[in-house]
Protein backbone atom coordinates (compact mmCIF):
# COMPACT_ATOMS: atom_id res chain seq x y z
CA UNK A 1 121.41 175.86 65.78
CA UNK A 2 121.04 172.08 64.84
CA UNK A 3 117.75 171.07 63.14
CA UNK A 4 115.70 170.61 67.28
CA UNK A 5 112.62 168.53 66.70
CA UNK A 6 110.21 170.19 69.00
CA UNK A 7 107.57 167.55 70.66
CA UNK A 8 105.17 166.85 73.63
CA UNK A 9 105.04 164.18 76.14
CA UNK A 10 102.77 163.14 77.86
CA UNK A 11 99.44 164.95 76.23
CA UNK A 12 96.06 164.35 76.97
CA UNK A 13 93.61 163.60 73.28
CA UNK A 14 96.62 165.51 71.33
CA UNK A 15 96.51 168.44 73.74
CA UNK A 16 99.14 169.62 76.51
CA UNK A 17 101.96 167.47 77.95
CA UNK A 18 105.84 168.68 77.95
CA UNK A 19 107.55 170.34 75.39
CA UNK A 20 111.18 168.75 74.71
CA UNK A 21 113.84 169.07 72.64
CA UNK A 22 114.73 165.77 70.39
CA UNK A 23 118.03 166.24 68.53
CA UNK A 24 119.68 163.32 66.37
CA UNK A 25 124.17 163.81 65.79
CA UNK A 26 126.73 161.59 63.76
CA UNK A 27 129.08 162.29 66.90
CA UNK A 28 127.95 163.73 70.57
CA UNK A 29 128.85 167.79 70.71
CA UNK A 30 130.57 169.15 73.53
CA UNK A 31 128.38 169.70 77.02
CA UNK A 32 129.07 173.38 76.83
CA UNK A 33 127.30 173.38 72.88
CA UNK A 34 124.43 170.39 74.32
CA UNK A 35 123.90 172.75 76.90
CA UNK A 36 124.02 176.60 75.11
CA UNK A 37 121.09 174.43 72.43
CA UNK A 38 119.74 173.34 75.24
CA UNK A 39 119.13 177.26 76.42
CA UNK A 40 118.38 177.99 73.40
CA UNK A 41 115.61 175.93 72.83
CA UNK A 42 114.25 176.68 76.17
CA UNK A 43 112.33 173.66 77.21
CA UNK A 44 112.87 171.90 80.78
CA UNK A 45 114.63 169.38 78.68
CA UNK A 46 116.97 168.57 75.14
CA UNK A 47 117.79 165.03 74.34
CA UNK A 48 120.88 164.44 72.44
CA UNK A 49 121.32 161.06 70.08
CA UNK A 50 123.64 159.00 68.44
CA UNK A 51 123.53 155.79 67.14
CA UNK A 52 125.90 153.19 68.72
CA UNK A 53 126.02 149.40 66.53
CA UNK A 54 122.59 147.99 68.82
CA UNK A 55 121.06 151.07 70.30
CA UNK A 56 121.67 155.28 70.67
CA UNK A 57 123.84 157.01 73.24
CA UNK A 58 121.26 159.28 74.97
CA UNK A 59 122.58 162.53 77.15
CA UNK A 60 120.18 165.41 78.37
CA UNK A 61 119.91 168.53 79.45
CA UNK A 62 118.38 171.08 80.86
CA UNK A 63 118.59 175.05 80.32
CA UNK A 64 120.58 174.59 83.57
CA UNK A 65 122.12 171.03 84.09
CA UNK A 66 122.81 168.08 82.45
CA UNK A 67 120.33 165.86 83.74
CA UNK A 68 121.27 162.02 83.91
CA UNK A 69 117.63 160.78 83.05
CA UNK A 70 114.71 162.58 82.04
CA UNK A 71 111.30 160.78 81.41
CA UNK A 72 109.63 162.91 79.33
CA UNK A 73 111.81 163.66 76.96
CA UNK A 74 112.89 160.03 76.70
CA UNK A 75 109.10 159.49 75.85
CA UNK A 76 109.25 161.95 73.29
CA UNK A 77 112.55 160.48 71.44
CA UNK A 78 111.51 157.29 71.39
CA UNK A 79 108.20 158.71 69.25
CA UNK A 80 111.23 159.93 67.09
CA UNK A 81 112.90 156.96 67.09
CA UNK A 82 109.58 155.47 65.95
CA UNK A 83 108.51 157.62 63.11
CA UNK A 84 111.89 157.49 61.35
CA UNK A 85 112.52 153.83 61.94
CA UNK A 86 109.00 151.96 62.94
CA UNK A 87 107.78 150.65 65.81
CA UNK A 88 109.93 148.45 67.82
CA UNK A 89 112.02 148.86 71.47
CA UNK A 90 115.16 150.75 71.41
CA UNK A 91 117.92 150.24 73.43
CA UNK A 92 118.92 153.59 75.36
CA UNK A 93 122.93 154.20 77.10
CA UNK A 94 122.51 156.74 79.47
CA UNK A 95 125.56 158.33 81.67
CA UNK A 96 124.95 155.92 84.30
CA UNK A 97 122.39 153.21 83.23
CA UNK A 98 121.06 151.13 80.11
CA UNK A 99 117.37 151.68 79.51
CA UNK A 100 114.62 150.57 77.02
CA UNK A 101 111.70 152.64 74.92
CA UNK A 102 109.17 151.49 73.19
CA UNK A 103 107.24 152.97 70.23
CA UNK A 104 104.15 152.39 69.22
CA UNK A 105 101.71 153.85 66.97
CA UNK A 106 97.89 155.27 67.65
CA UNK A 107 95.46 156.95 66.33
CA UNK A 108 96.42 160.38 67.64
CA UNK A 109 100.16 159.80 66.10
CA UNK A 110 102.62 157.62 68.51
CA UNK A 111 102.93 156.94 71.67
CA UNK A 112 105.99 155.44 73.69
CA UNK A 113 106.65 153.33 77.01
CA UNK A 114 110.12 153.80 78.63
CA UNK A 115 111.65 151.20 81.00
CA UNK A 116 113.20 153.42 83.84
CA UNK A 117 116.61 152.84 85.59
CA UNK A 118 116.09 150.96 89.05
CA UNK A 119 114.02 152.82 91.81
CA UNK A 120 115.21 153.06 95.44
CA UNK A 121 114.11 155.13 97.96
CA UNK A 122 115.02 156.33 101.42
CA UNK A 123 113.94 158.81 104.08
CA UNK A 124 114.29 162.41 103.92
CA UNK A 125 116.13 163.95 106.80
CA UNK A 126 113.71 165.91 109.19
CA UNK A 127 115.71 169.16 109.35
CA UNK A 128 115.71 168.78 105.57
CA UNK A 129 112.18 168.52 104.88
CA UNK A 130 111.58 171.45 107.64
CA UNK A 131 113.68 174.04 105.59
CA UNK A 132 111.55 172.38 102.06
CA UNK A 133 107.87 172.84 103.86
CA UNK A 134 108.54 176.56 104.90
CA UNK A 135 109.84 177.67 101.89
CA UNK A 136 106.46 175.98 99.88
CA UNK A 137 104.86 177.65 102.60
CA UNK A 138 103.53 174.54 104.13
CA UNK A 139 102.91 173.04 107.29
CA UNK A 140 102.53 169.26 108.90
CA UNK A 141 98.75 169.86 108.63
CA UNK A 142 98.80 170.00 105.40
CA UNK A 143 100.37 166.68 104.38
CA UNK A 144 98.90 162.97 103.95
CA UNK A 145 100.49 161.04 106.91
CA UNK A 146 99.60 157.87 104.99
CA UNK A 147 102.43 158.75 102.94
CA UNK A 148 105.93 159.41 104.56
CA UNK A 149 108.24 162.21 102.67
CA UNK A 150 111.00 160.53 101.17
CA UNK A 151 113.86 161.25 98.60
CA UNK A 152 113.55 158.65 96.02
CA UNK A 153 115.18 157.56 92.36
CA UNK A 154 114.61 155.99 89.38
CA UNK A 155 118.19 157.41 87.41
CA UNK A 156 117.17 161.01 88.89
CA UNK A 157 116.64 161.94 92.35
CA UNK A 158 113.53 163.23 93.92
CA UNK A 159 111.52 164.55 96.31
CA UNK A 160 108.49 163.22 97.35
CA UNK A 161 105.26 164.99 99.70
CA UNK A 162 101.78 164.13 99.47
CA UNK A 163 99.43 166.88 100.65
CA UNK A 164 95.61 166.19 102.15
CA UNK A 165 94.11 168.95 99.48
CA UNK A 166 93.95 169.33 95.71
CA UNK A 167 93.59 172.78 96.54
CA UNK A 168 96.85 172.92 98.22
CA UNK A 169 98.44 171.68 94.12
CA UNK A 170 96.40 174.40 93.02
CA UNK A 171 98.19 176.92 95.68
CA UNK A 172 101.54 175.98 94.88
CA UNK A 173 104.37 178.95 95.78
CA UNK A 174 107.44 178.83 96.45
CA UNK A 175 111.12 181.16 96.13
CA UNK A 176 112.94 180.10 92.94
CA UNK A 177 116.30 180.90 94.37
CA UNK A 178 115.94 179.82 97.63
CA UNK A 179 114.41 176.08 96.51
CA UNK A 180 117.05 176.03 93.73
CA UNK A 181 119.86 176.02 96.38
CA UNK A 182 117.98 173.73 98.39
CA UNK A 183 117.31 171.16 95.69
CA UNK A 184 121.27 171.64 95.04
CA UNK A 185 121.82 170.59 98.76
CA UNK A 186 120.30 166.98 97.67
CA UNK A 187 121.41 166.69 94.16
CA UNK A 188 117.09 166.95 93.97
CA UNK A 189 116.22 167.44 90.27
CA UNK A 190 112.14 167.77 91.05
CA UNK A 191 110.10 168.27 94.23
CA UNK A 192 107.03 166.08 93.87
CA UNK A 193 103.95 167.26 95.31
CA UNK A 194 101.16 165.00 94.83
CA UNK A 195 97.66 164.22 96.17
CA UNK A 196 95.83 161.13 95.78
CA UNK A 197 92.03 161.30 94.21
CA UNK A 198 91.03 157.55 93.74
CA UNK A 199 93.17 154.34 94.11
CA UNK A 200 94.20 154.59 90.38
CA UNK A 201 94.73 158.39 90.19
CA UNK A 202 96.75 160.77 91.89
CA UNK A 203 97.43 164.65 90.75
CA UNK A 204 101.63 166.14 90.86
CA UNK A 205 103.24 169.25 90.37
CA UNK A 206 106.67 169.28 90.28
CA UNK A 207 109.06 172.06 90.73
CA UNK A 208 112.13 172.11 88.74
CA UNK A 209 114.06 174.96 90.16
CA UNK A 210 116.83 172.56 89.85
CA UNK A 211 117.15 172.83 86.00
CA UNK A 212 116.17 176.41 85.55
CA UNK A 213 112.34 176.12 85.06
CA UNK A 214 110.09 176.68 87.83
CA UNK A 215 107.50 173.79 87.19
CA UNK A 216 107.53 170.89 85.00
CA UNK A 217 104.25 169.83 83.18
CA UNK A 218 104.70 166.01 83.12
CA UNK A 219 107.90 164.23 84.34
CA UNK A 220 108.47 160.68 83.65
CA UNK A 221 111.96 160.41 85.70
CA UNK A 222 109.52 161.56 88.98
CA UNK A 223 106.97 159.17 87.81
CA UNK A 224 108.99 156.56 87.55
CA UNK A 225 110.72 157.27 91.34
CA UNK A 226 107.09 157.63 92.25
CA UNK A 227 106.29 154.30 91.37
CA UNK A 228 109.00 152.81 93.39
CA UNK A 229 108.50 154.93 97.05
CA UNK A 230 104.62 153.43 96.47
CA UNK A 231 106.47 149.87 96.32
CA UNK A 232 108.55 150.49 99.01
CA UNK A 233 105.89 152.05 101.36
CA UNK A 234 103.88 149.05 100.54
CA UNK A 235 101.31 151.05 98.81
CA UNK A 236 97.82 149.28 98.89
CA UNK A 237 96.48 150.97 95.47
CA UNK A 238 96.91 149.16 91.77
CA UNK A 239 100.41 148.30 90.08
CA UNK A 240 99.45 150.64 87.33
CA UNK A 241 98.24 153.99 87.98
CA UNK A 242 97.98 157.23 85.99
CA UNK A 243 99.21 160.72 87.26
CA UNK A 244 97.66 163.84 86.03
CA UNK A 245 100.46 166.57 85.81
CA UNK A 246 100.58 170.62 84.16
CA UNK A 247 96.80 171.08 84.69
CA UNK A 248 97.36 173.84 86.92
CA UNK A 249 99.75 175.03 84.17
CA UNK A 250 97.20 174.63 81.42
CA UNK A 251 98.94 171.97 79.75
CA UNK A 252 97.19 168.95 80.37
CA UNK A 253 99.51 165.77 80.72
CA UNK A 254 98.64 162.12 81.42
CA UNK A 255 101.35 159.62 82.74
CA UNK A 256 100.58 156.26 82.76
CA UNK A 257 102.44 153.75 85.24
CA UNK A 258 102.96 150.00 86.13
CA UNK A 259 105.25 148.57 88.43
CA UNK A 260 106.26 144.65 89.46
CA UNK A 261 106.37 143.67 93.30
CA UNK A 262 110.02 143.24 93.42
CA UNK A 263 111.57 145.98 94.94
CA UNK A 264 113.94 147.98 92.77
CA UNK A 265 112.88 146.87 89.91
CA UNK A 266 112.41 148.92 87.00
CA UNK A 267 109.29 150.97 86.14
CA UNK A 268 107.35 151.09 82.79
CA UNK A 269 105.64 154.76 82.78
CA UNK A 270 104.14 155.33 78.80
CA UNK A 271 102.39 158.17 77.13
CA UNK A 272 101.31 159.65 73.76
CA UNK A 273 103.73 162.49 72.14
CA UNK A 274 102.40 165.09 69.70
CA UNK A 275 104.54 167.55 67.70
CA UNK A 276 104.71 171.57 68.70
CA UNK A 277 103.98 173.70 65.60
């Protein structure tokens, strides 16, 4: 298997975040090889590189899918990009969209801030949601009626449910199969479950049936799609937020987020990457 560099997004003081795969090519391999690493490695996500004349074509996947945007492990390439060739912003081609990341250096190692694709968001259909909320074992009760379930994007598509409880996170269950074909129905490649603790802070899990793995410990793409249903709600918190992800997973993970007023716009959501042993 190709040299894999093997990093964390998203940590907390050098511990937790996501693990993801960062792997740099002279020429893009086949899907079926991106994908078989991809397995191989085992992390929610692989990033695959090359260098085009003013930027690097970018395509990643999971053990699963090929995913057309995925935060996390954009924040961990662009730590890559920084170490090898210095702080700066790096222009990203995706399948479908042109992107930025920035890297910058701290005292922990490097950090990076992605600019996300454009956000939009739109409701979820009722008889949709129903089949969702009884498979997670849920009920109306249980959800914050401030915020209205929506499917919403920033390059990916999600789901998005905000629940009354932290303890209801905590009690997340639901059947991999079942949600998998679910999440297929609506091209969904997380279900967001989130609960709001201050203005500033708000908690997610997010289930990633979609690509194979049952939960993902910090997920930029979500954050970023996040950001833009709290826009388009006309959310009354802060433009920049943080979301605490994988601590019911025991790996820590600390997005940070700012959006502009104008809708659609795109979405800066940073973090600090450290290398897996």
């Amino acid at each position: 298997m190709t040299n894999v560099l093997r990093l964390a997004a998203f940590t907390q003081n050098g511990q937790g975040g996501n693990p993801a795969g960062v792997a740099f090519y002279d020429e893009m391999p086949s899907a079926e090889e991106m994908m078989a690493i991809a397995k191989e490695v085992g992390y929610s996500e692989t990033a695959f590189l090359v260098k085009q004349a003013d930027g690097w074509r970018v395509r990643y996947f999971a053990p699963e899918m090929e995913v057309p945007f995925c935060g996390h492990a954009t924040i961990a390439l662009g730590a890559a990009l920084g170490e090898r060739f210095g702080e700066g912003i790096y222009k990203l081609y995706l399948n479908n969209s042109e992107i930025t990341v920035r890297a910058s250096k701290t005292g922990l190692g490097m950090s990076a801030t992605l600019q996300s694709p454009e956000t939009w968001s739109e409701g979820a259909p009722p008889e949709y949601v129903d089949k969702i909320l009884a498979a997670f074992k849920l009920t109306r009760d249980h959800l914050d009626e401030r915020f209205p379930i929506r499917l919403a994007g920033a390059g990916a598509t999600h789901l998005i449910i905000f629940v009354k409880a932290r303890q209801t996170l905590a009690d997340m269950d639901y059947p991999f199969d079942e949600v998998r074909a679910l999440m297929a129905e609506k091209e969904l490649v997380t279900i967001s479950l989130l609960w709001q603790e201050s203005d500033a802070v708000l908690h997610s899990r997010n289930a990633f049936a979609s690509g194979g793995v049952y939960e993902d410990p910090a997920t930029g793409a979500a954050a970023a799609a996040l950001a833009g249903y709290l826009r388009d709600i006309h959310w009354n918190g802060p433009s920049t937020f943080t979301i605490l992800q994988g601590e019911d997973m025991g790996m820590p993970s600390r997005l940070n987020v700012t959006f502009t007023p104008k809708s659609g716009e795109s979405i800066a959501v940073s973090g600090e990457v450290r290398h897996i042993e």
